[in-house]
N, C-alpha and C. Protein backbone atom coordinates (compact mmCIF):
# COMPACT_ATOMS: atom_id res chain seq x y z
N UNK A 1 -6.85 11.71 -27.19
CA UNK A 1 -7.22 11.75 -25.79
C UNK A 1 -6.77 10.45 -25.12
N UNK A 2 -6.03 10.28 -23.70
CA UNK A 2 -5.67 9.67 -23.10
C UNK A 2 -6.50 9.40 -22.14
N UNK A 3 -6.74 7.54 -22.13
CA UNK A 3 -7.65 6.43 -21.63
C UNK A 3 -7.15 6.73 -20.19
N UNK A 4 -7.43 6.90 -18.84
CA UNK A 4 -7.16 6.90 -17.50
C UNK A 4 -6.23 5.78 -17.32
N UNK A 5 -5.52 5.35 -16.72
CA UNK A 5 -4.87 3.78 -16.45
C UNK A 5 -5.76 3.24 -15.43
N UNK A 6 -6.35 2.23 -15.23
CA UNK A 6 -6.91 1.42 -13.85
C UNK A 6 -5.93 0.96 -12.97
N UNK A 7 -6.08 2.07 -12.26
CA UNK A 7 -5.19 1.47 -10.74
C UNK A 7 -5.43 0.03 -10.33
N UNK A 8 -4.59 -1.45 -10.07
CA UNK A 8 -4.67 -2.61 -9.79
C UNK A 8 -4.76 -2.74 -8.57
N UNK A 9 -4.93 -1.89 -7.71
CA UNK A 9 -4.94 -1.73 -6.45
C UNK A 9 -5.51 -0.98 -5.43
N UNK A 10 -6.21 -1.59 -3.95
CA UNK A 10 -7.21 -1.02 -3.27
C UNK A 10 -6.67 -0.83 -2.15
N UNK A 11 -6.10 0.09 -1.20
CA UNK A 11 -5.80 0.10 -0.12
C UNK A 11 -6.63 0.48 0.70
N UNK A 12 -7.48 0.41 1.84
CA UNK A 12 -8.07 1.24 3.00
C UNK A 12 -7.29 1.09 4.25
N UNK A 13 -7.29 2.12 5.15
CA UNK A 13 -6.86 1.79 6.57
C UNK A 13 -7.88 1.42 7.58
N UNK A 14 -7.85 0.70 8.25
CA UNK A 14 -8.77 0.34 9.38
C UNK A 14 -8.36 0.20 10.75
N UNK A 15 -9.10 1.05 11.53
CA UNK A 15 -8.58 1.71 12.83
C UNK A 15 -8.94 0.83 13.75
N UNK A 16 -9.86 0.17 13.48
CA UNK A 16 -10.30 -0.95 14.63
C UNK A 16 -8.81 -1.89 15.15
N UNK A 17 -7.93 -1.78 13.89
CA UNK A 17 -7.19 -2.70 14.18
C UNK A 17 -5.50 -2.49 13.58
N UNK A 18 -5.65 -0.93 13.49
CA UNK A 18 -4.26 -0.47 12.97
C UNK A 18 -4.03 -1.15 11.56
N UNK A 19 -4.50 -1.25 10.73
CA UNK A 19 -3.80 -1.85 9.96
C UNK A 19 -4.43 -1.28 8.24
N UNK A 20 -3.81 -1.43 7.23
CA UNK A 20 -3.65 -1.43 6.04
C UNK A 20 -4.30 -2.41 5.28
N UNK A 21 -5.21 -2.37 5.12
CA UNK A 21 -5.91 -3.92 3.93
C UNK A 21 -5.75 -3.27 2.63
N UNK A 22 -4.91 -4.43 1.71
CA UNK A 22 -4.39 -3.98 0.76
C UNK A 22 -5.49 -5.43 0.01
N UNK A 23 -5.78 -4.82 -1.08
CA UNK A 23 -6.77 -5.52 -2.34
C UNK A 23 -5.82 -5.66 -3.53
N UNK A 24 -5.90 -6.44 -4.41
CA UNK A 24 -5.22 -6.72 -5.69
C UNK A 24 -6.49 -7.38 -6.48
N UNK A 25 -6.78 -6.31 -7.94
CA UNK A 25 -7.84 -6.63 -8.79
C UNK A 25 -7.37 -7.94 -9.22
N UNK A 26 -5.75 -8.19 -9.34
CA UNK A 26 -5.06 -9.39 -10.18
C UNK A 26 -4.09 -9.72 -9.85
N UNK A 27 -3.53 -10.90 -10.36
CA UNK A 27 -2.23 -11.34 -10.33
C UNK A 27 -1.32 -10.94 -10.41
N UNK A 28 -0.29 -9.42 -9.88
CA UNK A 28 0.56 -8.90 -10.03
C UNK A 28 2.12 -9.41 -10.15
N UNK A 29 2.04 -10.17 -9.23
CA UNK A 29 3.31 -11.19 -9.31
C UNK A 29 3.78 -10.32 -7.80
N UNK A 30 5.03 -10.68 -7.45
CA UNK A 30 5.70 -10.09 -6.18
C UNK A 30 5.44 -8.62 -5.96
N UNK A 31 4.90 -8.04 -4.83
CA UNK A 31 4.89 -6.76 -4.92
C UNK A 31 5.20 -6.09 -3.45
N UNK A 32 6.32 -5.12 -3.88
CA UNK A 32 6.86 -4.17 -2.41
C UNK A 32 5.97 -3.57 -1.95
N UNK A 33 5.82 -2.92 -0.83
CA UNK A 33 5.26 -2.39 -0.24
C UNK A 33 5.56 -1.66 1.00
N UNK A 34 5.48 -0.13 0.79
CA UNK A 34 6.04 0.71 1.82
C UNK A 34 5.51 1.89 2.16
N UNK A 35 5.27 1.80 3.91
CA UNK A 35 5.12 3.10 4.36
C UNK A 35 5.90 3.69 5.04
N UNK A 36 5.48 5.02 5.11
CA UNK A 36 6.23 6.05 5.88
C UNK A 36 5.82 7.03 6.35
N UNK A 37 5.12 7.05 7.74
CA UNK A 37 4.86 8.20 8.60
C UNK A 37 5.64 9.17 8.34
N UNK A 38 5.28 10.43 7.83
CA UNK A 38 6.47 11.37 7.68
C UNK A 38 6.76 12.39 8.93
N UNK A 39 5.54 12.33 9.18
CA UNK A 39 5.46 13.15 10.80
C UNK A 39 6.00 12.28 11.96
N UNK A 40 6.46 10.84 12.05
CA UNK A 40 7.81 10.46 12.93
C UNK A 40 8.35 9.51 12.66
N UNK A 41 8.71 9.97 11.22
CA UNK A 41 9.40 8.75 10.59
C UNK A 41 9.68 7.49 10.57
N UNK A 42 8.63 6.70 10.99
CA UNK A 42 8.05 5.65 11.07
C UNK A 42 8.13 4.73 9.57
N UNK A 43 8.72 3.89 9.46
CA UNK A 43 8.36 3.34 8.37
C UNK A 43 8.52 1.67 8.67
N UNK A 44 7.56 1.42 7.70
CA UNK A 44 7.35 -0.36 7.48
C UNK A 44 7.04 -0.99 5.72
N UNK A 45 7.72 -2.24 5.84
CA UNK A 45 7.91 -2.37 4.88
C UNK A 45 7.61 -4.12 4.38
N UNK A 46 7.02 -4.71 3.16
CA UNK A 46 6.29 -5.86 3.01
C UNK A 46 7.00 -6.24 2.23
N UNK A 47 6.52 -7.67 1.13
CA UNK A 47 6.98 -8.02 -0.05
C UNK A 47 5.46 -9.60 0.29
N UNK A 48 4.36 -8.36 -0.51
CA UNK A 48 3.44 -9.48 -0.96
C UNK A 48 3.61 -10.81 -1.83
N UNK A 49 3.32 -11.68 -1.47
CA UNK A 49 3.87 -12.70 -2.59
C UNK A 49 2.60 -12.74 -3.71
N UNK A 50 2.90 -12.94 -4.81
CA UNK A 50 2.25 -12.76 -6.24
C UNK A 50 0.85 -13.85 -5.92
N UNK A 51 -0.26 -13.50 -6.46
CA UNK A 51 -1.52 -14.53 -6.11
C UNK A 51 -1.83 -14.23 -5.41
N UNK A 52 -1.96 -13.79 -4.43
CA UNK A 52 -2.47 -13.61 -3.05
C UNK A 52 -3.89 -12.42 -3.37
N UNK A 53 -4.60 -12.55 -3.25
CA UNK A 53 -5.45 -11.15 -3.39
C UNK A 53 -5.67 -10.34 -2.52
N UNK A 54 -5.85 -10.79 -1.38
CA UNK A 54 -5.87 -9.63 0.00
C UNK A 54 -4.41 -9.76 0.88
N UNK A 55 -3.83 -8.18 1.63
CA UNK A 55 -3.02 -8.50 2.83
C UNK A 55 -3.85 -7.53 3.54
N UNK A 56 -3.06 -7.68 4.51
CA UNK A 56 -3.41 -6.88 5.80
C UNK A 56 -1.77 -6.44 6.57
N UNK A 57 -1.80 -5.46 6.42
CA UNK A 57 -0.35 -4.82 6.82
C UNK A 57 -0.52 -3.91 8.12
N UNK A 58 -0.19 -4.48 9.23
CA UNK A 58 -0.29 -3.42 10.77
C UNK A 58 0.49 -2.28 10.87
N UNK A 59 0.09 -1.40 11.14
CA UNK A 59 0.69 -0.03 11.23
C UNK A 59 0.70 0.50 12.53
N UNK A 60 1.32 1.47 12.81
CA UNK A 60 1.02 2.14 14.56
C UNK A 60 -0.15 2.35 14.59
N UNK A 61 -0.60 3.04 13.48
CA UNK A 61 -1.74 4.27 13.99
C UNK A 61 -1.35 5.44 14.35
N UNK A 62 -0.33 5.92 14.36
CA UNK A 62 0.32 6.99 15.29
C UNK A 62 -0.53 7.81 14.30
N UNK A 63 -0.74 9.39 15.03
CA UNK A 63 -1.33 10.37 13.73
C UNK A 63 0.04 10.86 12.80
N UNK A 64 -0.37 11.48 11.75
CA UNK A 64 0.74 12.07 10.99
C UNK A 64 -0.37 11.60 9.29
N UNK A 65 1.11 12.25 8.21
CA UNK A 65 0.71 12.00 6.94
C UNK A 65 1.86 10.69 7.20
N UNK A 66 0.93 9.90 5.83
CA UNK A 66 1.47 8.78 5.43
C UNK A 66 1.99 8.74 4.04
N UNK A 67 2.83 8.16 3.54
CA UNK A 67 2.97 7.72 2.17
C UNK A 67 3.26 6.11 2.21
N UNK A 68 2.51 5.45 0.66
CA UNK A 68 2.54 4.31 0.54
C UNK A 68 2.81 4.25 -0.92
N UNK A 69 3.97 3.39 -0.93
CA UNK A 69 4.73 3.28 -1.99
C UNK A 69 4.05 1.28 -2.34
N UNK A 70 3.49 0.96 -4.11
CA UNK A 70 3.38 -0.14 -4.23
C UNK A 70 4.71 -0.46 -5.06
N UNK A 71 5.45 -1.04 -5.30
CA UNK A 71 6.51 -1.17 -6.39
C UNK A 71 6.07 -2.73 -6.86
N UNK A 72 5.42 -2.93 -8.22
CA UNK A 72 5.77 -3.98 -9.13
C UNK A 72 6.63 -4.80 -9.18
N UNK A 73 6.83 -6.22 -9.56
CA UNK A 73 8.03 -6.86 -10.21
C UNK A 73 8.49 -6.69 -11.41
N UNK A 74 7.49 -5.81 -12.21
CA UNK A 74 7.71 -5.45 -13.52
C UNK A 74 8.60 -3.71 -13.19
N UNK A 75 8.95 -3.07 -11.97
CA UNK A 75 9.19 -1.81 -11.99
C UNK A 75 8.27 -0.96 -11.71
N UNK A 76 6.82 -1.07 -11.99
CA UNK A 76 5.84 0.09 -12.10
C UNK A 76 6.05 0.15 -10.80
N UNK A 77 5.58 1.43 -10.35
CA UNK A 77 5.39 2.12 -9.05
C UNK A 77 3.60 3.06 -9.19
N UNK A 78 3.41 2.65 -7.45
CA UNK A 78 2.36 3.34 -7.47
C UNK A 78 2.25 4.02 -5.90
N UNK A 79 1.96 5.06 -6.12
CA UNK A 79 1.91 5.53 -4.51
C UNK A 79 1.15 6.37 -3.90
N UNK A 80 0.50 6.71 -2.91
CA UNK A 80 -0.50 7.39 -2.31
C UNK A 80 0.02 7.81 -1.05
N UNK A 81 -1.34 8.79 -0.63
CA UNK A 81 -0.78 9.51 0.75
C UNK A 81 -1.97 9.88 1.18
N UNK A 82 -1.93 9.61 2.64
CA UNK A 82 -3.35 9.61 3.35
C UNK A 82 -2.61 10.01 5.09
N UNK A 83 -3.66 10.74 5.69
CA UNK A 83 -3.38 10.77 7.01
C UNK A 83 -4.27 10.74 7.70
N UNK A 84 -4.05 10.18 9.26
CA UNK A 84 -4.14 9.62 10.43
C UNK A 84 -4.43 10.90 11.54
């Protein structure tokens, strides 16, 4: 039987202020970061620097689905999808 993996990572959106607060349980080292409104192709794009434990990434807000891509410096990828 296969152990779950612990996601290293907390994203919520917060409307008060358009934006993306991104959490890191740890020290990941450099990490990408990308969205993409798919409903008007909207996209934005980061490069957290390693250490840091919280960002805050501004977004439109526009409605639509989202995808959020985390990409590692090690390669791992992690990604979610939430809508607005």
């Amino acid at each position: 039987m296969r152990t779950p993996e612990t996601i290293p990572i907390t994203a919520t959106y917060r409307s008060s202020f358009s934006a993306i607060c991104v959490r890191f349980n740890s020290n990941l080292g450099d990490v990408d970061i990308d969205v993409m409104n798919s409903s008007t192709g909207d996209v934005w794009s980061w490069t957290v620097v390693g250490g840091n434990i919280m960002a805050v990434l501004p977004i439109s807000g526009d409605n639509g689905m989202y995808t959020i891509t985390f990409t590692l410096a090690n390669g791992d990828e992690y990604e979610g999808e939430f809508e607005l």
